[in-house]
PDB file of N, CA and C in Angstrom:
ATOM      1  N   UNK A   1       0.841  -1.182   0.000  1.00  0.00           N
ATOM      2  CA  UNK A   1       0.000   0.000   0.000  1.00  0.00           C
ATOM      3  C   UNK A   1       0.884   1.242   0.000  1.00  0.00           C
ATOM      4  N   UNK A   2       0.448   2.295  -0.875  1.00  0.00           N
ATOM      5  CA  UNK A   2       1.101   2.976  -0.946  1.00  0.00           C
ATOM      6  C   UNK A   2       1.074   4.532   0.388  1.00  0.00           C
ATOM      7  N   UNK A   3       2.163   4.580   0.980  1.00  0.00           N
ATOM      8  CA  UNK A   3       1.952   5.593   1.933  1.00  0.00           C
ATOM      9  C   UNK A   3       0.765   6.915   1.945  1.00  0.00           C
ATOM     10  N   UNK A   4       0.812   7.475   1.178  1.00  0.00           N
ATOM     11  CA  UNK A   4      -0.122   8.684   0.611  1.00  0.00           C
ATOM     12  C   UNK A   4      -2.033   7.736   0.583  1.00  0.00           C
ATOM     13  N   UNK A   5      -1.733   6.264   0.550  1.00  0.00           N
ATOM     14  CA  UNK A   5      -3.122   5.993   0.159  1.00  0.00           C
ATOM     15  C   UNK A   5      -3.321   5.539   1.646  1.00  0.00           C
ATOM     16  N   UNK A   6      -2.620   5.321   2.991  1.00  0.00           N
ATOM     17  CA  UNK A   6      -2.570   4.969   3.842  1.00  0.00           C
ATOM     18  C   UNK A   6      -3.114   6.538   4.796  1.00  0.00           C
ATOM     19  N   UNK A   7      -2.699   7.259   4.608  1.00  0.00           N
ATOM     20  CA  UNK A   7      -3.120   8.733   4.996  1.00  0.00           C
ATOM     21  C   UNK A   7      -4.312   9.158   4.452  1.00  0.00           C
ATOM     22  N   UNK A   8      -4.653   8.961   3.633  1.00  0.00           N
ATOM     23  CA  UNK A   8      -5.587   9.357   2.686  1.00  0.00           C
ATOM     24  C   UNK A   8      -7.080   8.848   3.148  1.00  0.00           C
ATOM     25  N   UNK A   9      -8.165  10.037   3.438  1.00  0.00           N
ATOM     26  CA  UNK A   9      -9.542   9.774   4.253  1.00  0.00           C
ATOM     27  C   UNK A   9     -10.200  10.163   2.866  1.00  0.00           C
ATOM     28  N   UNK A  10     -11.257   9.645   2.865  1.00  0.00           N
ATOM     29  CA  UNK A  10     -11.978   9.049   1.686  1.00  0.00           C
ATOM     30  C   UNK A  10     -13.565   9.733   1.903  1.00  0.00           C
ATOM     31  N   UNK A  11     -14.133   9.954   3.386  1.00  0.00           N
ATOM     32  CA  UNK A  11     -15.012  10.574   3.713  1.00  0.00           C
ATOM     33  C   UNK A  11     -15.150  11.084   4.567  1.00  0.00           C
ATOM     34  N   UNK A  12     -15.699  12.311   5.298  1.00  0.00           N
ATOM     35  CA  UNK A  12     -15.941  12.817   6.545  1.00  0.00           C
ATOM     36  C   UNK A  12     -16.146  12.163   8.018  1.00  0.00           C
ATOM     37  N   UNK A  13     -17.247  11.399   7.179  1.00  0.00           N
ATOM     38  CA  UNK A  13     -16.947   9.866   7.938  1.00  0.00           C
ATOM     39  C   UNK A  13     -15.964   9.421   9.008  1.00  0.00           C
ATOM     40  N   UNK A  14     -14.674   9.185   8.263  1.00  0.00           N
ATOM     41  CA  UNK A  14     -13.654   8.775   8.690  1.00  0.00           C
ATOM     42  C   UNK A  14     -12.645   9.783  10.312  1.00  0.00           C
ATOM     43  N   UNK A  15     -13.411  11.166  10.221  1.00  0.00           N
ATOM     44  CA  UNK A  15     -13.178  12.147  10.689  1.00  0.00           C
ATOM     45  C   UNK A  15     -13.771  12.583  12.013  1.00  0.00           C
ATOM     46  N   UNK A  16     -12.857  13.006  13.011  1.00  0.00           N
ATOM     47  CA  UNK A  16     -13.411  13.491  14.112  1.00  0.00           C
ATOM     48  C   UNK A  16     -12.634  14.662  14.150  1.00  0.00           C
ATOM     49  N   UNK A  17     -13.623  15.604  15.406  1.00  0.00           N
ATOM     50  CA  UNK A  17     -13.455  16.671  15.832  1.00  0.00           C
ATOM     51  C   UNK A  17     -12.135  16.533  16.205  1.00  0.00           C
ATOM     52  N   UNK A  18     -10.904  17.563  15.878  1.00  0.00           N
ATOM     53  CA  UNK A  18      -9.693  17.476  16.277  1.00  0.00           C
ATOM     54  C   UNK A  18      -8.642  16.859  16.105  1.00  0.00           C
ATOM     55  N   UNK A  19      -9.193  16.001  14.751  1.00  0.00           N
ATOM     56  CA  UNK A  19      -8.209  15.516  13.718  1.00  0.00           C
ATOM     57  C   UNK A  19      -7.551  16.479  13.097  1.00  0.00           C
ATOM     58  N   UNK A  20      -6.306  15.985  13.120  1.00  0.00           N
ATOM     59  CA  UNK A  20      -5.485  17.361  11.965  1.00  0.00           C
ATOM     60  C   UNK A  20      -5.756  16.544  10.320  1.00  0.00           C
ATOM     61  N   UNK A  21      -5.686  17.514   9.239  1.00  0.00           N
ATOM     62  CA  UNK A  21      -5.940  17.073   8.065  1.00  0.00           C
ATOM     63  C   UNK A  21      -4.967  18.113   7.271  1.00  0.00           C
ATOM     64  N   UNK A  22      -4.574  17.567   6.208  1.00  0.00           N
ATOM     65  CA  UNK A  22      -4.322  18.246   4.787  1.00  0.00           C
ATOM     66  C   UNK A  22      -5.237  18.441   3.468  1.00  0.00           C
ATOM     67  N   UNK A  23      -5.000  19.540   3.160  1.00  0.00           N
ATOM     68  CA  UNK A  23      -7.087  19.510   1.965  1.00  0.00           C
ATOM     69  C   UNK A  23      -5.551  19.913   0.459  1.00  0.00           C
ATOM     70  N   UNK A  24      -5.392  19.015  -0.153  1.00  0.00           N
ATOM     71  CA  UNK A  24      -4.495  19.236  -1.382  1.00  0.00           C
ATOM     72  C   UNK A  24      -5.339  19.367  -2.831  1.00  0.00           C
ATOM     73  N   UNK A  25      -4.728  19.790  -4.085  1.00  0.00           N
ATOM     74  CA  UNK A  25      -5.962  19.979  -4.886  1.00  0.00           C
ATOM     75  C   UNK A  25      -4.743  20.080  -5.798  1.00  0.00           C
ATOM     76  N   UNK A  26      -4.543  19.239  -7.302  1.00  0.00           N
ATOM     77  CA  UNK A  26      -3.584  19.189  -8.207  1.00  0.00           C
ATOM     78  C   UNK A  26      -2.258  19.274  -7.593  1.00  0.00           C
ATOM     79  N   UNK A  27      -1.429  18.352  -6.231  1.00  0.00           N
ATOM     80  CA  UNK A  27      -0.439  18.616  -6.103  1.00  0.00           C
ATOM     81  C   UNK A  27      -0.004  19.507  -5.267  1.00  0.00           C
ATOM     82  N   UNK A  28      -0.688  20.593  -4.690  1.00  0.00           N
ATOM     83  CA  UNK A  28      -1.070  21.852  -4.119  1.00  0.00           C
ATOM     84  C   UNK A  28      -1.593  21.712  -2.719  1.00  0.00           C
ATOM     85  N   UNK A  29      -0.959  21.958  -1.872  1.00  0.00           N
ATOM     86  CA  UNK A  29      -1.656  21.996  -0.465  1.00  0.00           C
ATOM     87  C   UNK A  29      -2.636  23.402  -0.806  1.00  0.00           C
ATOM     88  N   UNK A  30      -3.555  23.349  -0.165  1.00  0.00           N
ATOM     89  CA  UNK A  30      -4.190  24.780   0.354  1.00  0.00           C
ATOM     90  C   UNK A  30      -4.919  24.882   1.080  1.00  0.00           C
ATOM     91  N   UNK A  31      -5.015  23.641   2.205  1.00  0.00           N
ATOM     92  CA  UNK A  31      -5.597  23.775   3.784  1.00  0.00           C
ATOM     93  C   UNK A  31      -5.110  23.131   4.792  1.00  0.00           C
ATOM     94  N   UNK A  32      -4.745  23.203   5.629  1.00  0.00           N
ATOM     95  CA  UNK A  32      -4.006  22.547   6.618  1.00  0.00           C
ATOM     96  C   UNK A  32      -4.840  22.715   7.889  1.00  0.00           C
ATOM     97  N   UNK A  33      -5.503  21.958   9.047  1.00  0.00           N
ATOM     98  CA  UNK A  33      -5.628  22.333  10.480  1.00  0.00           C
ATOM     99  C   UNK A  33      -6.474  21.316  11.218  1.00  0.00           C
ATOM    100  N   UNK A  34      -7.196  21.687  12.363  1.00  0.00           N
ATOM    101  CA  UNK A  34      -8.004  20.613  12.404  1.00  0.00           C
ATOM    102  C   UNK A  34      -9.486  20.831  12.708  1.00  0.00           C
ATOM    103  N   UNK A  35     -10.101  19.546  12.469  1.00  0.00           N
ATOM    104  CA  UNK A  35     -11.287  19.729  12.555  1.00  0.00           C
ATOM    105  C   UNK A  35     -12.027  20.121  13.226  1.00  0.00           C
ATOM    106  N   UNK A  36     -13.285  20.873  13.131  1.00  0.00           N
ATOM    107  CA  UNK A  36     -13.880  21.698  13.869  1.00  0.00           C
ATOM    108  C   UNK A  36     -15.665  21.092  14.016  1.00  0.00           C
ATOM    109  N   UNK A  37     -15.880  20.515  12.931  1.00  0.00           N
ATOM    110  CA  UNK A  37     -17.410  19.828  12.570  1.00  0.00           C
ATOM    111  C   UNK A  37     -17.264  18.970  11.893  1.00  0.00           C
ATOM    112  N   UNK A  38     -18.358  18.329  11.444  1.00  0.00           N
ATOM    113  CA  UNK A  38     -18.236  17.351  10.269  1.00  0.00           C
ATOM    114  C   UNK A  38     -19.994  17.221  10.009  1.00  0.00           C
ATOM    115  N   UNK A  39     -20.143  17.072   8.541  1.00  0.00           N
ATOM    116  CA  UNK A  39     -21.629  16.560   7.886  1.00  0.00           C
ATOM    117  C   UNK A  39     -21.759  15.667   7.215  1.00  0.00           C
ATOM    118  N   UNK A  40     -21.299  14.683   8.062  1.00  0.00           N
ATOM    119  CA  UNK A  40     -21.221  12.958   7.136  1.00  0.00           C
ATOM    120  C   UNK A  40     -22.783  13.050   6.219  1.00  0.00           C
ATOM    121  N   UNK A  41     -23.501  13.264   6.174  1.00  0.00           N
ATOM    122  CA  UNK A  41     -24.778  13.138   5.379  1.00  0.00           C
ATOM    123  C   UNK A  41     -23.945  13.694   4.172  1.00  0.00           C
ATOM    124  N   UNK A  42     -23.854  14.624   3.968  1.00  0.00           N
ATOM    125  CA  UNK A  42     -23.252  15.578   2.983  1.00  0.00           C
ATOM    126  C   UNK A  42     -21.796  15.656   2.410  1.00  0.00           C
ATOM    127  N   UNK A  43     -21.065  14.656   2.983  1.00  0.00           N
ATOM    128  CA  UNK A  43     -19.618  14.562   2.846  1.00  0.00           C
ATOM    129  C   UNK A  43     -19.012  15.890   3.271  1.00  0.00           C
ATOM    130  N   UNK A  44     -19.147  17.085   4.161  1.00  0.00           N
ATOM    131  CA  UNK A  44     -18.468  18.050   4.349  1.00  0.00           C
ATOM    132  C   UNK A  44     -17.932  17.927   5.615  1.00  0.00           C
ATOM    133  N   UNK A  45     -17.007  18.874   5.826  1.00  0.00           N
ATOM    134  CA  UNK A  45     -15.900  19.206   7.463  1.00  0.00           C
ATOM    135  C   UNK A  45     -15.572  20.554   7.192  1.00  0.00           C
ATOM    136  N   UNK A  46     -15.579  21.175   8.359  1.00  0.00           N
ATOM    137  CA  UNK A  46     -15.364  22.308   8.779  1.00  0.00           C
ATOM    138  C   UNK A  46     -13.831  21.645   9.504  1.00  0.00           C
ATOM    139  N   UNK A  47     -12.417  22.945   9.258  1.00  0.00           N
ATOM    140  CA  UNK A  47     -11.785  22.874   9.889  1.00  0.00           C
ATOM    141  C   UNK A  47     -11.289  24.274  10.317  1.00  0.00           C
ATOM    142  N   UNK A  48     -10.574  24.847  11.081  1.00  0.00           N
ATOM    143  CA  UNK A  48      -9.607  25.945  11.610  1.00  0.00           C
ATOM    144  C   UNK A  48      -8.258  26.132  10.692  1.00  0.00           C
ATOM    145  N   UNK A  49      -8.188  27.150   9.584  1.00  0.00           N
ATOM    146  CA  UNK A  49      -7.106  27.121   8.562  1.00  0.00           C
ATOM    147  C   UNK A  49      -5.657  27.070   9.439  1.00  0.00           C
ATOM    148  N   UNK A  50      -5.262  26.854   9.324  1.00  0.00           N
ATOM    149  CA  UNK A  50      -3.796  26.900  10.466  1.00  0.00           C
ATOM    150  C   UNK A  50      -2.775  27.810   9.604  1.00  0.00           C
ATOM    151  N   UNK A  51      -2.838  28.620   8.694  1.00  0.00           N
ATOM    152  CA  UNK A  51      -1.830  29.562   7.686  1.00  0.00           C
ATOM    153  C   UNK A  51      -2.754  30.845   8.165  1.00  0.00           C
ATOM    154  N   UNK A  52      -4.415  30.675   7.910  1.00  0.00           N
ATOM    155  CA  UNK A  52      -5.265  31.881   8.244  1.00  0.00           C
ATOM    156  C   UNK A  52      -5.887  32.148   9.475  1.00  0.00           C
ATOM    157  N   UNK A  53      -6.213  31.043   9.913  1.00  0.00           N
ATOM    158  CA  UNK A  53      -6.669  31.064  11.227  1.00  0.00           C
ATOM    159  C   UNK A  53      -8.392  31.161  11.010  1.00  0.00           C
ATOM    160  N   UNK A  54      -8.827  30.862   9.512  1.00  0.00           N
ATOM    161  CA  UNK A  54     -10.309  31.307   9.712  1.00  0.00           C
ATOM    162  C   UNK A  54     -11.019  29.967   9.570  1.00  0.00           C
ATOM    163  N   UNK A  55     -11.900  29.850   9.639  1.00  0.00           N
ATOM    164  CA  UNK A  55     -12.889  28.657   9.216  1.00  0.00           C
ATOM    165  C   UNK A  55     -13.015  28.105   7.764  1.00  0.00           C
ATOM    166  N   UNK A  56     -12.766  26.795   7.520  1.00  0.00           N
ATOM    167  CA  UNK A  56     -12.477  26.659   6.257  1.00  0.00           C
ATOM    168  C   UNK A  56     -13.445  25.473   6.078  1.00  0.00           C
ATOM    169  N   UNK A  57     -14.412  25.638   4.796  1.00  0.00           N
ATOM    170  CA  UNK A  57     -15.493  24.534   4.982  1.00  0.00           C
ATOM    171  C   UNK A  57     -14.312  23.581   3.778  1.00  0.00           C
ATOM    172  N   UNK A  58     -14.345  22.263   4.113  1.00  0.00           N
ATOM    173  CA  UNK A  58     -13.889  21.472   2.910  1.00  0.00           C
ATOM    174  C   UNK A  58     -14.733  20.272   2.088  1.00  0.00           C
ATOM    175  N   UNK A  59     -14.969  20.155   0.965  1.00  0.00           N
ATOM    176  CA  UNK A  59     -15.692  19.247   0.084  1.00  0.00           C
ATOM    177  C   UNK A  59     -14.357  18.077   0.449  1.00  0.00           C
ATOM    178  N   UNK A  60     -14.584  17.024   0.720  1.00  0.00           N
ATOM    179  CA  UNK A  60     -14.110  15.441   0.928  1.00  0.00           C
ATOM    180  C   UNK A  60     -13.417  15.316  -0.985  1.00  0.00           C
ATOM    181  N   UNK A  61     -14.645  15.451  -1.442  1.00  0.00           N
ATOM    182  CA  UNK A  61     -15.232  15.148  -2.774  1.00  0.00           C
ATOM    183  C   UNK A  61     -14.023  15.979  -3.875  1.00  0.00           C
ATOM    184  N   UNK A  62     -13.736  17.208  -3.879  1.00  0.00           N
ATOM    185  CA  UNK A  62     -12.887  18.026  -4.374  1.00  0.00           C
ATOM    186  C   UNK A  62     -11.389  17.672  -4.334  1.00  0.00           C
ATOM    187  N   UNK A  63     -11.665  17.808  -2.887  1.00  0.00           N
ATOM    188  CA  UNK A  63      -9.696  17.960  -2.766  1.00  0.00           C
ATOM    189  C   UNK A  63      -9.363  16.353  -2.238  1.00  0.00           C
ATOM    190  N   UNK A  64      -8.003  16.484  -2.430  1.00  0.00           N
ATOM    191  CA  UNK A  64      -7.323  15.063  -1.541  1.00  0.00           C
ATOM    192  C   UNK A  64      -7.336  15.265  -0.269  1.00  0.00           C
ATOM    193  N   UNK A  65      -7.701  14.763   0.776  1.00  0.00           N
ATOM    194  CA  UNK A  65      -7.883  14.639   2.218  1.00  0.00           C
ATOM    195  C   UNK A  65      -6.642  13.942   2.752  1.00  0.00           C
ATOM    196  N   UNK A  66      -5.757  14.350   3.244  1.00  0.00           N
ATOM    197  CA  UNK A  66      -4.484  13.669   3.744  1.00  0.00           C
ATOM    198  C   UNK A  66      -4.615  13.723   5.447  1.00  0.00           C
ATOM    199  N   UNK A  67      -4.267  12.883   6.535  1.00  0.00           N
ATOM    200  CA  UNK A  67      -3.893  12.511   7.433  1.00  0.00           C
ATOM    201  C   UNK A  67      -2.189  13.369   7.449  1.00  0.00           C
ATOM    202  N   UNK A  68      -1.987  14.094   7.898  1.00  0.00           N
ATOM    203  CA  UNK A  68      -0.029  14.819   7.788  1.00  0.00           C
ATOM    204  C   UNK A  68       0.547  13.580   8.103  1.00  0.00           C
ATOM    205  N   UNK A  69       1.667  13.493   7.494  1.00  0.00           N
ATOM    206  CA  UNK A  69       2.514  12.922   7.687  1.00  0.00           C
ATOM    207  C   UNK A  69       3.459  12.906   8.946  1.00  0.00           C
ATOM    208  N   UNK A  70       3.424  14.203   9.360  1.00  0.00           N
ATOM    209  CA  UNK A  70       4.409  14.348  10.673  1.00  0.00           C
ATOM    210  C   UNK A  70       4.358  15.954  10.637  1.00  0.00           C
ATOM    211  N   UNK A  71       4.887  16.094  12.003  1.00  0.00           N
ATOM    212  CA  UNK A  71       5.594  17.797  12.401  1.00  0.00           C
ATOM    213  C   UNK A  71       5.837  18.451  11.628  1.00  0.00           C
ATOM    214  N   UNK A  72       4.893  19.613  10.994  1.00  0.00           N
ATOM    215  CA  UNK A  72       5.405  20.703   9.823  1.00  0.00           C
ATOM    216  C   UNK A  72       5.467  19.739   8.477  1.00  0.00           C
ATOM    217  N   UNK A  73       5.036  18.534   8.021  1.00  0.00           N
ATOM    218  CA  UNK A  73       5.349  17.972   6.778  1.00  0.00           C
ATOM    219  C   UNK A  73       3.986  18.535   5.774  1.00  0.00           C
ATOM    220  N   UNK A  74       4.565  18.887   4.611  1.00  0.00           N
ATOM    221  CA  UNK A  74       3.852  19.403   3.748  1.00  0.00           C
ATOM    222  C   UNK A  74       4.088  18.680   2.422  1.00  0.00           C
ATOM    223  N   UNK A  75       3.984  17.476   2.388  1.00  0.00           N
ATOM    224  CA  UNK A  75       5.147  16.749   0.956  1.00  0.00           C
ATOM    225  C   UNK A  75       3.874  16.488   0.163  1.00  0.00           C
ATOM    226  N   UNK A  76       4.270  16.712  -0.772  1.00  0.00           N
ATOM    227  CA  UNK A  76       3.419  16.667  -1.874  1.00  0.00           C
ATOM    228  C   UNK A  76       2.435  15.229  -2.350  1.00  0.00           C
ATOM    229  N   UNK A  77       1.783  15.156  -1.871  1.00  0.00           N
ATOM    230  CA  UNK A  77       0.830  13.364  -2.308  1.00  0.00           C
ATOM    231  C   UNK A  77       1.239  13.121  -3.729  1.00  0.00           C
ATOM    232  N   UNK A  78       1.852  11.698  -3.597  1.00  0.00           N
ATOM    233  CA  UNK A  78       2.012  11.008  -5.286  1.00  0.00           C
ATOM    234  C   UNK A  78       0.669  10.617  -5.546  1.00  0.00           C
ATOM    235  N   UNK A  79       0.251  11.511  -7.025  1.00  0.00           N
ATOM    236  CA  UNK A  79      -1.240  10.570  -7.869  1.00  0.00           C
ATOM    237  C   UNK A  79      -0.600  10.332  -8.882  1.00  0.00           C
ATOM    238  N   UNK A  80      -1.235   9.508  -9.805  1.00  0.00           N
ATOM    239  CA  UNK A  80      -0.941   8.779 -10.824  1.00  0.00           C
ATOM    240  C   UNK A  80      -1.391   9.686 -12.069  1.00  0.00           C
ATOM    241  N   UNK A  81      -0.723  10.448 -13.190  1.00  0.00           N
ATOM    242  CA  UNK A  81      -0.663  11.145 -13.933  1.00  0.00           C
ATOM    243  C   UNK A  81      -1.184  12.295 -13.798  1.00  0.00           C
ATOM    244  N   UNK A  82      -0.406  12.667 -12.279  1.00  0.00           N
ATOM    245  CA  UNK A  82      -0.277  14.177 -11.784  1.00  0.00           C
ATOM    246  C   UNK A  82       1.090  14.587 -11.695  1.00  0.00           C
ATOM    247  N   UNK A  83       1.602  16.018 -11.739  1.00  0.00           N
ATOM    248  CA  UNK A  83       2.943  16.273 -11.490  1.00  0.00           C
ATOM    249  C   UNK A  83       2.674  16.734 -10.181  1.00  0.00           C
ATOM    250  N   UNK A  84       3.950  15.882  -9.515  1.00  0.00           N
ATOM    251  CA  UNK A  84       4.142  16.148  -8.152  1.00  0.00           C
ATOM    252  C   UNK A  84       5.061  16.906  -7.767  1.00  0.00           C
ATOM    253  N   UNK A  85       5.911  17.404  -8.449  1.00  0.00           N
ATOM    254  CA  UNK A  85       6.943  17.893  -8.341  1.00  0.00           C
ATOM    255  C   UNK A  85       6.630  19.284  -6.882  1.00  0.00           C
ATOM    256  N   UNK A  86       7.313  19.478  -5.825  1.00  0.00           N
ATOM    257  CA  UNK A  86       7.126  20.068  -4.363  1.00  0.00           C
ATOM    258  C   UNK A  86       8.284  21.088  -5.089  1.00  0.00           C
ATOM    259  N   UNK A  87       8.196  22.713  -4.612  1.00  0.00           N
ATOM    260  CA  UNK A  87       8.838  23.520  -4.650  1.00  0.00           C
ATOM    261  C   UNK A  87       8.266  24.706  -3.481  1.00  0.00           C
ATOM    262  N   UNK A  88       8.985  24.971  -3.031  1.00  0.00           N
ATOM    263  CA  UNK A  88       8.882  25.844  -1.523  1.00  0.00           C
ATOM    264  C   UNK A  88       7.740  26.938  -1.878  1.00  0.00           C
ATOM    265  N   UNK A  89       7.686  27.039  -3.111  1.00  0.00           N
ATOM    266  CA  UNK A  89       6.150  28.106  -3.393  1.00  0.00           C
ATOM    267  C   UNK A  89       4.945  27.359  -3.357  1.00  0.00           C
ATOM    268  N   UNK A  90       5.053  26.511  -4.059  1.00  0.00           N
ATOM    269  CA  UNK A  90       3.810  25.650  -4.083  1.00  0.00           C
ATOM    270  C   UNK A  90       3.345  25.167  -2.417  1.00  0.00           C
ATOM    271  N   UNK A  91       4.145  25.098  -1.317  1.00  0.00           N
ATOM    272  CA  UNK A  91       3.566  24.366  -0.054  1.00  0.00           C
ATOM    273  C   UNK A  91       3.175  25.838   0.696  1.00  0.00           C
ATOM    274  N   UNK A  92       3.499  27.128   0.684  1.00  0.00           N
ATOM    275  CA  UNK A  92       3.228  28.128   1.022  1.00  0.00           C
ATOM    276  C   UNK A  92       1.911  28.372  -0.033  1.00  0.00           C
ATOM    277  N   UNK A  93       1.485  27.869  -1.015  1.00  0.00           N
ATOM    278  CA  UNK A  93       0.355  28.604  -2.120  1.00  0.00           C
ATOM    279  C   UNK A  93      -1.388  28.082  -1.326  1.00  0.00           C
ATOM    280  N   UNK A  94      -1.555  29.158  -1.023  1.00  0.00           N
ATOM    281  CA  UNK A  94      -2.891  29.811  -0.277  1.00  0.00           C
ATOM    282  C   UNK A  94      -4.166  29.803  -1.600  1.00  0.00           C
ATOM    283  N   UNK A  95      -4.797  29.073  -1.909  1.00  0.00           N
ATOM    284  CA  UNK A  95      -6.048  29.488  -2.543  1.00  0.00           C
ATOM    285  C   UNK A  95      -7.674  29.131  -1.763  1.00  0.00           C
ATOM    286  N   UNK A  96      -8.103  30.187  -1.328  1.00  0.00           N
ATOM    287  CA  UNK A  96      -9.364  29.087  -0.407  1.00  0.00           C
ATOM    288  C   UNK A  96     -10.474  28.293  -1.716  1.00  0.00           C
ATOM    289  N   UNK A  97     -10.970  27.656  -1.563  1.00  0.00           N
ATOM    290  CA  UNK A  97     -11.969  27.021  -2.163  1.00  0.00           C
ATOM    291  C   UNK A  97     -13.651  27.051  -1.754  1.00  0.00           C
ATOM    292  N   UNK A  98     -13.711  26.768  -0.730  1.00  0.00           N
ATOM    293  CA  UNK A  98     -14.789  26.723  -0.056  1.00  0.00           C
ATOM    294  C   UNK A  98     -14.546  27.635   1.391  1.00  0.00           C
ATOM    295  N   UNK A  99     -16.010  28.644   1.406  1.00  0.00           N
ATOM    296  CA  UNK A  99     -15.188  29.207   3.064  1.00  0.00           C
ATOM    297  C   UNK A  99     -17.141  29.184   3.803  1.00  0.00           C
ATOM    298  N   UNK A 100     -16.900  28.659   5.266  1.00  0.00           N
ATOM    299  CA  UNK A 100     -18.437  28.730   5.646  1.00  0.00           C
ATOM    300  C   UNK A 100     -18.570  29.951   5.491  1.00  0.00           C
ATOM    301  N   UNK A 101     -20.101  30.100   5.838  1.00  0.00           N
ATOM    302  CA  UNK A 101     -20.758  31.109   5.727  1.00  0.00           C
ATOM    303  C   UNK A 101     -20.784  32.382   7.585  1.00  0.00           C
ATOM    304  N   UNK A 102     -20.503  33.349   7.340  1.00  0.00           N
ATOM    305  CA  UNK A 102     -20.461  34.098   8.582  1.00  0.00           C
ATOM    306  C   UNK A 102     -21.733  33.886   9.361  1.00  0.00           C
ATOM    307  N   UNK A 103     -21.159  33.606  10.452  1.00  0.00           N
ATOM    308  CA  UNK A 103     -22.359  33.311  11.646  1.00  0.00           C
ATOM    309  C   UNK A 103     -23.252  35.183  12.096  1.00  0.00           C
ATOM    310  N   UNK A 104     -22.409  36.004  12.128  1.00  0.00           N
ATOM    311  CA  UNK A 104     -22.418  37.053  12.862  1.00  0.00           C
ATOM    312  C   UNK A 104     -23.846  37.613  11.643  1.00  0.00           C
ATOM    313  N   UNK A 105     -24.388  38.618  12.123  1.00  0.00           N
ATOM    314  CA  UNK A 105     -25.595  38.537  11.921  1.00  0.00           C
ATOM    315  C   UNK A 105     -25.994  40.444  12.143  1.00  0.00           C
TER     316      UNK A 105
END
């Protein structure tokens, strides 16, 4: 089995409050922290961005869901006719995707 598929959560499901996660998308980290909710009906999780600090809703479904590897590891998940290639911009590259909706009212 390959390491990356050993880390790798498949549904919300799989997820509890205060799991740390990685949300990757083409090779690309762009969420890191831990969980805050989860809507197994719906495949979604709410986590705490750990780069922004804001609430970050994540689709299961979209991005690759990684388990970290360890302390500060940001290594790039091997897929199969993706370029993986890791360069110190790409693990710093910030794009949100999904963000909840403001509670405040």
């Amino acid at each position: 089995m390959d390491v990356d598929e050993a880390r790798q959560i498949r549904s919300s499901a799989e997820l509890n409050v205060g799991d740390e996660i990685e949300a990757w998308h083409n090779g690309k980290l762009f969420h890191r922290g831990p969980v805050t909710q989860t809507v197994t009906g719906v495949d979604l999780f709410w986590i705490l961005d750990a780069r922004t600090g804001t609430r970050r809703l994540i689709d299961a479904e979209a991005l690759v869901i990684l388990r970290p590897a360890g302390p500060g590891s940001a290594k790039t998940p091997s897929r199969a006719g993706v370029n993986t290639s890791a360069h110190a911009s790409a693990q710093s590259s910030h794009m949100p995707l999904f963000q909840a909706p403001s509670m405040a009212g």
